[in-house]
C-alpha atoms as a PDB file:
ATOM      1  CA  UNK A   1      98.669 139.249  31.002  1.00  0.00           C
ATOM      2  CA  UNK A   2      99.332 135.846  32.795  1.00  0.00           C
ATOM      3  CA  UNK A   3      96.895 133.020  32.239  1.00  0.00           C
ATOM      4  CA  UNK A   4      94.289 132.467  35.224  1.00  0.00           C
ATOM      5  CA  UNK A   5      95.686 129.200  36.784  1.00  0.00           C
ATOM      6  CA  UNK A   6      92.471 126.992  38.572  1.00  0.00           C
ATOM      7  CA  UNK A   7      92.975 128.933  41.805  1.00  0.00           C
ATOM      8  CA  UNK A   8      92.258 131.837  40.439  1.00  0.00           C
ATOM      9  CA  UNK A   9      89.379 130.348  38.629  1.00  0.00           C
ATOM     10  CA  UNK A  10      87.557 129.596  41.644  1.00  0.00           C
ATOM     11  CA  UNK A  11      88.344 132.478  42.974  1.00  0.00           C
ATOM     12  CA  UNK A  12      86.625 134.635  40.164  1.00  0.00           C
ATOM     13  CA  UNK A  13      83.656 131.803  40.366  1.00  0.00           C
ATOM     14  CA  UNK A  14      83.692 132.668  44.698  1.00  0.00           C
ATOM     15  CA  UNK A  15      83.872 136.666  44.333  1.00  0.00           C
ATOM     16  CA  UNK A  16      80.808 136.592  41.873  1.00  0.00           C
ATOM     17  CA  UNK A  17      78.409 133.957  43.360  1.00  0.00           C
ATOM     18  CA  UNK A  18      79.334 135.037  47.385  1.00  0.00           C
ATOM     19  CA  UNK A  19      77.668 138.368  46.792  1.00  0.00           C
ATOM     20  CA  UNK A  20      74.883 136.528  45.335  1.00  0.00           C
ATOM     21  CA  UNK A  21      73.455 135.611  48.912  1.00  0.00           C
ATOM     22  CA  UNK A  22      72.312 139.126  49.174  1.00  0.00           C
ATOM     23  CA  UNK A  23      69.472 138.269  45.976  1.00  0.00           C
ATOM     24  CA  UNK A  24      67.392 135.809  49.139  1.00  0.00           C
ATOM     25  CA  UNK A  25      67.591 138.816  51.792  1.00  0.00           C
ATOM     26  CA  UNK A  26      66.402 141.384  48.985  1.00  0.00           C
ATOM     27  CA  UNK A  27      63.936 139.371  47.914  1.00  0.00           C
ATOM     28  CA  UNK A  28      62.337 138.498  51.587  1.00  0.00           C
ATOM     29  CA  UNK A  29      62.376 141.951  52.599  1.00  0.00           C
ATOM     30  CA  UNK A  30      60.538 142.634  49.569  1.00  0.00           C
ATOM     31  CA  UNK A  31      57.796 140.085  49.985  1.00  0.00           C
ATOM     32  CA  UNK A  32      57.226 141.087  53.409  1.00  0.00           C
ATOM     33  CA  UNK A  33      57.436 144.384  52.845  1.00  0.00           C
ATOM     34  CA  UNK A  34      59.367 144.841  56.454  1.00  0.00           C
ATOM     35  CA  UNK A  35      63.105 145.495  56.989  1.00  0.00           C
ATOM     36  CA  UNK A  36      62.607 144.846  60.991  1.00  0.00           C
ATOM     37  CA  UNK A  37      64.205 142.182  61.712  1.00  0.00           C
ATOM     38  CA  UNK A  38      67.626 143.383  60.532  1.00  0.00           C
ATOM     39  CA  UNK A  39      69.612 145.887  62.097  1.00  0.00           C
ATOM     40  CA  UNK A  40      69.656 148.882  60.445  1.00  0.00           C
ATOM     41  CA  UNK A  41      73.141 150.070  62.766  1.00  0.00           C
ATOM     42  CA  UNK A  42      74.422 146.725  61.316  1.00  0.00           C
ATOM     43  CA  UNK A  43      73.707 147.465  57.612  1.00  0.00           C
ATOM     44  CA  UNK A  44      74.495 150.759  56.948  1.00  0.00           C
ATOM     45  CA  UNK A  45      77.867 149.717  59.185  1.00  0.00           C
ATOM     46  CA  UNK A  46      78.628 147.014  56.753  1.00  0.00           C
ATOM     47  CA  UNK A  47      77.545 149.382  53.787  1.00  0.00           C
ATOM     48  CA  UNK A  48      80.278 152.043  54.829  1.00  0.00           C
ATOM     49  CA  UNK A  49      82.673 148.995  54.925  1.00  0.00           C
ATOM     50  CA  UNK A  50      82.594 148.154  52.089  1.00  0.00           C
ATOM     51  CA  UNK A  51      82.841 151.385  50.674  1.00  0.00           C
ATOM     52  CA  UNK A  52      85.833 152.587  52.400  1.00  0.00           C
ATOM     53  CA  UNK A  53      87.105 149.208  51.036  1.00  0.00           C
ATOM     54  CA  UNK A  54      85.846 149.650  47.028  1.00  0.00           C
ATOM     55  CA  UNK A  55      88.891 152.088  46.542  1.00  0.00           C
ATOM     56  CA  UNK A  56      91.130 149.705  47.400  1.00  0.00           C
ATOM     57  CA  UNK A  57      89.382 147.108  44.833  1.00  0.00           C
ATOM     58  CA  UNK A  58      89.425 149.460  41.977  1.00  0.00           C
ATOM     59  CA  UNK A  59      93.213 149.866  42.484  1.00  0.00           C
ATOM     60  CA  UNK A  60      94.233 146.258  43.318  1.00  0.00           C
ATOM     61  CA  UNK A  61      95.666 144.087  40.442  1.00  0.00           C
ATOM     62  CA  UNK A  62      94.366 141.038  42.084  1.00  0.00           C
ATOM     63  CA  UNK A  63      90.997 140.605  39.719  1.00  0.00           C
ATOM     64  CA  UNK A  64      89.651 138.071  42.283  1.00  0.00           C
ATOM     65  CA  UNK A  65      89.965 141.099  44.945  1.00  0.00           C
ATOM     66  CA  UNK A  66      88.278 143.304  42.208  1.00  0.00           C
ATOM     67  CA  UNK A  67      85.599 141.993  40.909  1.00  0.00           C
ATOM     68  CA  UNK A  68      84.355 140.745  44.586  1.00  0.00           C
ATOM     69  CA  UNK A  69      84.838 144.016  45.650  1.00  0.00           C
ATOM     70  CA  UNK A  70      82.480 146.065  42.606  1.00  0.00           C
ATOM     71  CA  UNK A  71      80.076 142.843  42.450  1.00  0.00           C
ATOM     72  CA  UNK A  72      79.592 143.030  46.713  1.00  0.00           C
ATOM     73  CA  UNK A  73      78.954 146.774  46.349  1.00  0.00           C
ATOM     74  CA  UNK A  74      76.607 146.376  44.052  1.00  0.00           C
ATOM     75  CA  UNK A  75      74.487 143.609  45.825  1.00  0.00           C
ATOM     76  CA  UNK A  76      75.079 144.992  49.180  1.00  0.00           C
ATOM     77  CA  UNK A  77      73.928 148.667  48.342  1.00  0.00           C
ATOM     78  CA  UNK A  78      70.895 146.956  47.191  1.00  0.00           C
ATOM     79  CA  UNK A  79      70.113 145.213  50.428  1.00  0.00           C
ATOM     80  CA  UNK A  80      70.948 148.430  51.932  1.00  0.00           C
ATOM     81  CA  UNK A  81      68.440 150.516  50.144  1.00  0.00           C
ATOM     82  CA  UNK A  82      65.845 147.892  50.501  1.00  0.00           C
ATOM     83  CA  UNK A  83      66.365 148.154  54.401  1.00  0.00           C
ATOM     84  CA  UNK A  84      66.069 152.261  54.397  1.00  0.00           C
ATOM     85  CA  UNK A  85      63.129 152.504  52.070  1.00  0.00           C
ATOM     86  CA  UNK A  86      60.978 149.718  54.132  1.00  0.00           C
ATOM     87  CA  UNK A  87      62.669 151.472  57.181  1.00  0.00           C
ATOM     88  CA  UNK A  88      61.062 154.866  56.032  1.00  0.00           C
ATOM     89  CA  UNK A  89      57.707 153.288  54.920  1.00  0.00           C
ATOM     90  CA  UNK A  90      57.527 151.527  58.245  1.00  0.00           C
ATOM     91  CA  UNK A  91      57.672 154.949  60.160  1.00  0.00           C
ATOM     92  CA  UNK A  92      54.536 156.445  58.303  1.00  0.00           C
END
């Protein structure tokens, strides 16, 4: 196992805190209890993205790759199930 030079550093630092963003969305729909103003075309869209995509992280060697890939998953499912639940609340 090769020591992680500074590029790769940042890199691990990026692919953890870019998937972050997703916390401020989660929390506003939460507050507002509304998922309306996003697309729900666009987010399960992105959702299945990344999912066809995970596979490919698992298998990669690159860590940056991998980690962004399991850490965006995570987050994004998240926003994702925030947007269907309000979705389905907002119906009724």
């Amino acid at each position: 196992m090769r020591v992680l030079d500074i590029i790769d550093k940042v890199g691990l630092v990026a692919a953890l805190t870019v998937p972050l963003w997703n916390v401020p969305l989660i929390v506003r729909i939460y507050r507002r209890k509304s998922s309306q103003d996003i697309s729900l075309c666009w987010v399960l869209g992105v959702w299945v993205s990344f999912v066809l995509m995970f596979p490919s992280g698992l298998r990669s060697q690159d860590i940056v790759w991998k980690l962004f890939n399991i850490v965006n998953l995570i987050f994004f499912s998240f926003v994702a199930l925030f947007v269907v639940i309000y979705r389905i609340k907002e119906k009724h």
